[in-house]
N, C-alpha and C. Protein backbone atom coordinates (compact mmCIF):
# COMPACT_ATOMS: atom_id res chain seq x y z
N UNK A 1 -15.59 2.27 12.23
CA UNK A 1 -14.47 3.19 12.05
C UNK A 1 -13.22 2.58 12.69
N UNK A 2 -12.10 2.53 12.24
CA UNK A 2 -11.19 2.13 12.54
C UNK A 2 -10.37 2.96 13.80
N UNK A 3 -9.06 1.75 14.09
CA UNK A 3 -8.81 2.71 15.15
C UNK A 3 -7.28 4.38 14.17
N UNK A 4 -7.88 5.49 14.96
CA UNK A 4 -6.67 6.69 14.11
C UNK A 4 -5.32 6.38 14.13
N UNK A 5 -4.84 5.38 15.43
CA UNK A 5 -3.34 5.37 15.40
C UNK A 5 -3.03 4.23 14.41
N UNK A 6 -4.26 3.46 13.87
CA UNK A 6 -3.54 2.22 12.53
C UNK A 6 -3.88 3.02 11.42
N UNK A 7 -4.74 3.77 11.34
CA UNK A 7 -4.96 4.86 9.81
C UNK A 7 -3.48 5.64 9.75
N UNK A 8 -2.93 6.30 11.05
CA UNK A 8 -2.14 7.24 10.79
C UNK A 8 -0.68 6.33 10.87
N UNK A 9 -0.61 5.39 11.20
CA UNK A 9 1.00 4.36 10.78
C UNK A 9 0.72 3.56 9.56
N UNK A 10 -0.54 3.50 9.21
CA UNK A 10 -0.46 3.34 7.86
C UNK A 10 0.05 4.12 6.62
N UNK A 11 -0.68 5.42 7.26
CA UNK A 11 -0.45 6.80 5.90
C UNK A 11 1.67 7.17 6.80
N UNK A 12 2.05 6.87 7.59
CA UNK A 12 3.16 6.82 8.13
C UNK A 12 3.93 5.74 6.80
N UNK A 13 3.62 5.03 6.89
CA UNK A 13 4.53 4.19 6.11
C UNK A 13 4.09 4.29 4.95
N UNK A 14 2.98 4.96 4.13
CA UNK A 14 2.89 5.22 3.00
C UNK A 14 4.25 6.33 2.45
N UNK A 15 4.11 7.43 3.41
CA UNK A 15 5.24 8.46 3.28
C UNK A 15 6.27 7.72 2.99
N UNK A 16 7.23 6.58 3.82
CA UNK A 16 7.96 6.48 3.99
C UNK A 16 8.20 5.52 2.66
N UNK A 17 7.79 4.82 2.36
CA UNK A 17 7.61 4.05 1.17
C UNK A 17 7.98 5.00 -0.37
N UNK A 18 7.17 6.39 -0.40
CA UNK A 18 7.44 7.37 -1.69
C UNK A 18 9.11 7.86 -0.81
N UNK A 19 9.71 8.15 0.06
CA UNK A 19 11.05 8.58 0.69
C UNK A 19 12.30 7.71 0.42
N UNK A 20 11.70 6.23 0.28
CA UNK A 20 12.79 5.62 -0.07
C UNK A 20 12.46 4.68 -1.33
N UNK A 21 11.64 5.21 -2.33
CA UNK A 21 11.34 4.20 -3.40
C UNK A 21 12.52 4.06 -4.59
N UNK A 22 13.23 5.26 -4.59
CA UNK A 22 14.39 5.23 -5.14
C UNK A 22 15.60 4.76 -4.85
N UNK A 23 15.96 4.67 -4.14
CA UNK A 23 17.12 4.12 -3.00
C UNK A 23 17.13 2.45 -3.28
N UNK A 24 15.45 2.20 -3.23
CA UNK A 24 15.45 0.83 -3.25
C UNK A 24 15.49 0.34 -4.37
N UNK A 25 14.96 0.80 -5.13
CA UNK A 25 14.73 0.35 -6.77
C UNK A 25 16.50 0.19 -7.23
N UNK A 26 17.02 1.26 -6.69
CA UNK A 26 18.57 1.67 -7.64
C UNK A 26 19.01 -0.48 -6.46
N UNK A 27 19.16 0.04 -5.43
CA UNK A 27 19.53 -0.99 -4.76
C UNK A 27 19.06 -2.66 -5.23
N UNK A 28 18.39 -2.45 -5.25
CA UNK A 28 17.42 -3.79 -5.84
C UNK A 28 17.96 -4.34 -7.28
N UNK A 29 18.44 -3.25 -8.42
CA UNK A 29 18.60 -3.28 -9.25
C UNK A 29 20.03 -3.99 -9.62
N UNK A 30 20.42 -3.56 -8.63
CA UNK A 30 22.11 -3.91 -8.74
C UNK A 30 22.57 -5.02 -7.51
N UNK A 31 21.44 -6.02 -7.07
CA UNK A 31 21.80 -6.96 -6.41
C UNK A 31 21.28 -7.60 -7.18
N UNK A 32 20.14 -7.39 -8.31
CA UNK A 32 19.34 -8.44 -9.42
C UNK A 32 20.31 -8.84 -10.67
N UNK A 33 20.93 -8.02 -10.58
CA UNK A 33 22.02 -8.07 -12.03
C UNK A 33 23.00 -9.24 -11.91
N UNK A 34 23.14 -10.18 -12.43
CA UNK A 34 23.35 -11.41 -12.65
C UNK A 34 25.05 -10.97 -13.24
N UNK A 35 25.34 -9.88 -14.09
CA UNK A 35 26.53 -9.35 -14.72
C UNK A 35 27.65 -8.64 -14.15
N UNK A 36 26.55 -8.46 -12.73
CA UNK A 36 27.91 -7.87 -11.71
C UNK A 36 28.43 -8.82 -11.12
N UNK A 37 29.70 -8.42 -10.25
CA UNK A 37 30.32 -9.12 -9.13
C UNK A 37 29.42 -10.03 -8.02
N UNK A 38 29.68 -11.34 -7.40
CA UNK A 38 28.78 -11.72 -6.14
C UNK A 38 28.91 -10.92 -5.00
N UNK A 39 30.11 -10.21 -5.09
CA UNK A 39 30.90 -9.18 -3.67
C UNK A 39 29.58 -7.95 -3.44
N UNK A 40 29.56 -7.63 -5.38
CA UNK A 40 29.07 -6.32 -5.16
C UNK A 40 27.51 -6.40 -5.01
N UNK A 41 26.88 -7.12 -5.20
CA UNK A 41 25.15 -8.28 -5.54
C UNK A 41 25.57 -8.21 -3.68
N UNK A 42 26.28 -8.81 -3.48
CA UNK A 42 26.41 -9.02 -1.43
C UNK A 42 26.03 -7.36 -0.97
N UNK A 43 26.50 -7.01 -1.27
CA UNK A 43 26.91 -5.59 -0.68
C UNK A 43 25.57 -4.93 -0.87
N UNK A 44 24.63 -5.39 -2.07
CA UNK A 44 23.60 -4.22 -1.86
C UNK A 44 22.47 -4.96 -1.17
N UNK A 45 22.46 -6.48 -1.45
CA UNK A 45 21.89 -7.07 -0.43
C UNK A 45 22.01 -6.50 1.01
N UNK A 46 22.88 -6.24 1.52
CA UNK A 46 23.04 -6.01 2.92
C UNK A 46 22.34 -4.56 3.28
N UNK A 47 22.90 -3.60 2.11
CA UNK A 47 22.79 -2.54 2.03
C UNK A 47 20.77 -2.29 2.10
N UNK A 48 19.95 -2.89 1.45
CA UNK A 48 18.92 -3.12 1.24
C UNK A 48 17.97 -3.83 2.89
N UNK A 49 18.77 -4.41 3.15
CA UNK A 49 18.35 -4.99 4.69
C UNK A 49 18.49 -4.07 5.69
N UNK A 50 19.16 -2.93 5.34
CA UNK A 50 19.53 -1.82 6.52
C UNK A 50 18.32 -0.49 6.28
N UNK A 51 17.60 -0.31 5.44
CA UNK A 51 16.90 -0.06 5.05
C UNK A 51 15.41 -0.35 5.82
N UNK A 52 14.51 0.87 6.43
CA UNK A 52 13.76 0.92 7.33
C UNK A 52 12.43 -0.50 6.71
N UNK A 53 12.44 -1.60 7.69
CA UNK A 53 11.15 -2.35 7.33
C UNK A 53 9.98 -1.48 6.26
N UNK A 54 9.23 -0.65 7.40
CA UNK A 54 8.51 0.41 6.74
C UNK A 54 8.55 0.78 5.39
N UNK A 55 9.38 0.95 4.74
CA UNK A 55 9.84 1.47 3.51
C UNK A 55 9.19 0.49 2.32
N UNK A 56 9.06 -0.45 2.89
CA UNK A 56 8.85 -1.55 1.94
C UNK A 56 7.33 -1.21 1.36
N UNK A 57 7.11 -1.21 -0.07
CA UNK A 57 5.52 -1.15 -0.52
C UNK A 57 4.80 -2.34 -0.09
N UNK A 58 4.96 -3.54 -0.08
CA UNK A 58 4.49 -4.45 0.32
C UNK A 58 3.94 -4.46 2.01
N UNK A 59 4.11 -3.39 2.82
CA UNK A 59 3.53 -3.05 4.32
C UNK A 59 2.57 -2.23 4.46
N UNK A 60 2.47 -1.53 3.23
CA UNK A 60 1.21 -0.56 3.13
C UNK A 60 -0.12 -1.14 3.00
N UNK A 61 -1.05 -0.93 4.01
CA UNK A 61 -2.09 -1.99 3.93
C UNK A 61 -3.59 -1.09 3.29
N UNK A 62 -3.82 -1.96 2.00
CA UNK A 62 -5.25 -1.02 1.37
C UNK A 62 -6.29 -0.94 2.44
N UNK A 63 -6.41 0.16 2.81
CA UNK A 63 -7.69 0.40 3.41
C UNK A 63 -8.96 1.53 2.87
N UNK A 64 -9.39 1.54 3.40
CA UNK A 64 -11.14 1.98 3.40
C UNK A 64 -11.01 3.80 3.14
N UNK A 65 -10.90 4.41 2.52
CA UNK A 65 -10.77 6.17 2.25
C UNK A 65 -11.48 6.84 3.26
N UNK A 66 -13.12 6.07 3.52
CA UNK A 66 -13.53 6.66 4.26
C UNK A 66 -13.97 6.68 5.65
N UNK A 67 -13.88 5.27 6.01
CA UNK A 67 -13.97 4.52 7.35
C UNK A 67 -12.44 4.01 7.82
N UNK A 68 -11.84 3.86 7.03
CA UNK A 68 -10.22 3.25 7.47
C UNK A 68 -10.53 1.63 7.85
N UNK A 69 -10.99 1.27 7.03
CA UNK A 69 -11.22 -0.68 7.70
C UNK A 69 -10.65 -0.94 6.79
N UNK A 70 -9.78 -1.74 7.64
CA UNK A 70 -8.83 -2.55 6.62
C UNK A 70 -9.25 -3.62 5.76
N UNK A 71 -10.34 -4.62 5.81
CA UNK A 71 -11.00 -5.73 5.03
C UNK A 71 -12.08 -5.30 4.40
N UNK A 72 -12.42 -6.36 3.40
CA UNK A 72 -13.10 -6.23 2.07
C UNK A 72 -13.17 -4.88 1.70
N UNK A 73 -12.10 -4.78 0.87
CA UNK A 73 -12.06 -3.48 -0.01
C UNK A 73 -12.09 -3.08 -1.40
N UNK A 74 -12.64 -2.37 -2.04
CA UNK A 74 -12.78 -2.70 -3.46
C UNK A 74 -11.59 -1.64 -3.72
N UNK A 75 -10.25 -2.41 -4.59
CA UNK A 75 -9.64 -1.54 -4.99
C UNK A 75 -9.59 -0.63 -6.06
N UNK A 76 -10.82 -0.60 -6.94
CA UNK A 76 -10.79 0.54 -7.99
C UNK A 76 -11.38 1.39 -7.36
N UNK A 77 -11.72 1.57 -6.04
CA UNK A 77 -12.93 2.45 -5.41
C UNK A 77 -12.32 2.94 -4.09
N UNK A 78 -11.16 2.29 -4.00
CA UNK A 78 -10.52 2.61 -2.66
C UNK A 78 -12.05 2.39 -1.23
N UNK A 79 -12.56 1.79 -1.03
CA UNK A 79 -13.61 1.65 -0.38
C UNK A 79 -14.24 0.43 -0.13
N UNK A 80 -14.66 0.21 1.32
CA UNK A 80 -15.23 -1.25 2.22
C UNK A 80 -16.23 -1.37 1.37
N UNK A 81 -16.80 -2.33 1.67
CA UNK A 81 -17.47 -2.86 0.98
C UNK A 81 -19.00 -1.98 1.72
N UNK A 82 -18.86 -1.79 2.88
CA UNK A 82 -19.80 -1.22 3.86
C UNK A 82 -20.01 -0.08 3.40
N UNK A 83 -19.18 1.05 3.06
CA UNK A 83 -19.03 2.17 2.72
C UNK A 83 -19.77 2.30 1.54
N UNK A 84 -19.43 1.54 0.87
CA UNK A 84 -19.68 0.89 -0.65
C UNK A 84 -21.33 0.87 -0.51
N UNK A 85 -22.09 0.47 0.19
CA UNK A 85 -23.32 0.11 -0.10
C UNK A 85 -23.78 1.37 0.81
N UNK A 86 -23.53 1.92 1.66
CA UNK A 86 -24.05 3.20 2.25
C UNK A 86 -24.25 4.26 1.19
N UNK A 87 -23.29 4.43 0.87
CA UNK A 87 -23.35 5.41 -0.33
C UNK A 87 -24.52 5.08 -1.71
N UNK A 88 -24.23 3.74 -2.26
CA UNK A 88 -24.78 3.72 -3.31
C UNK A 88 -26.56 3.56 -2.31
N UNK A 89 -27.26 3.49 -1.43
CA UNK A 89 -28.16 3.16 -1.31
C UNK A 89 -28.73 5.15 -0.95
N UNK A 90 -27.80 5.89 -0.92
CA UNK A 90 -27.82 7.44 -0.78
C UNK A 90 -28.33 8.07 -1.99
N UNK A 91 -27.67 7.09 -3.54
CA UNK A 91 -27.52 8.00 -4.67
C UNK A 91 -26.76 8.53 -4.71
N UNK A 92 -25.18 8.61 -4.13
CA UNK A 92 -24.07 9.33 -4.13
C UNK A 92 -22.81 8.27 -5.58
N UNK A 93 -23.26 7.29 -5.73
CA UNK A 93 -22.20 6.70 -6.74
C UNK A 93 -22.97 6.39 -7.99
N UNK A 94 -22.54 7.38 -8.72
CA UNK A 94 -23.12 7.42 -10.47
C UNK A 94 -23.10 6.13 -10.93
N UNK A 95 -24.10 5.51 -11.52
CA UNK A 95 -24.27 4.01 -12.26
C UNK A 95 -24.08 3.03 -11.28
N UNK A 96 -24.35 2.84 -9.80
CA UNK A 96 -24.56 1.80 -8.70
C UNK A 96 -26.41 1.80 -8.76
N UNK A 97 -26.53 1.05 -8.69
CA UNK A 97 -28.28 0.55 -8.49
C UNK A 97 -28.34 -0.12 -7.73
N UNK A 98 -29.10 -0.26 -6.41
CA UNK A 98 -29.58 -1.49 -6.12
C UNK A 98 -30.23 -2.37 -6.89
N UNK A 99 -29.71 -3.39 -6.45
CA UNK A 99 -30.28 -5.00 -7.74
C UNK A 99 -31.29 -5.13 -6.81
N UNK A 100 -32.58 -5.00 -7.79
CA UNK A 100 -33.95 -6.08 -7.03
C UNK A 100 -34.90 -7.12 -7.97
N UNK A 101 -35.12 -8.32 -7.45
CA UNK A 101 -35.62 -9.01 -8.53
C UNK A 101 -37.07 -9.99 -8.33
């Protein structure tokens, strides 16, 4: 189990990420534009750097739904790999089998 204060600054910067996804996109958009001014491309650059680290989607780290571990995670399953085999060895994940040969 992970530790609660990296689960909960994780789901912290998840929030913060949906709070400013617009802000950034519009911003982003209009420093990418090749058709504007370099003044005005400067300006949202800067504008974009003032902008909380946090915010960024790229800081949100996939973790585990039900243990919170941050490594080996299957992302269509949101779930460790650990988690992952607890369960299916329960009968709790429809169409998981243990392989035996």
């Amino acid at each position: 189990m992970a530790k609660k204060s990296q689960i909960e600054k994780n789901n912290r910067r998840k929030a913060m990420v949906v709070k400013f996804a617009a802000k950034r996109a519009e911003l982003k958009a209009v420093a990418d534009d090749q058709n504007r001014p370099i003044e005005e491309r400067f300006e949202a650059r800067l504008k974009l750097a003032e902008l909380p680290r946090n915010s960024s989607k790229i800081r949100v780290r996939l973790r585990c739904e039900i243990t919170g571990r941050p490594r080996a995670n299957y992302r269509k399953l949101k779930m460790s790999r650990i988690a992952l085999r607890e369960l299916g060895n329960k009968g709790l994940i429809p169409g998981l089998v243990k392989s035996s040969w």
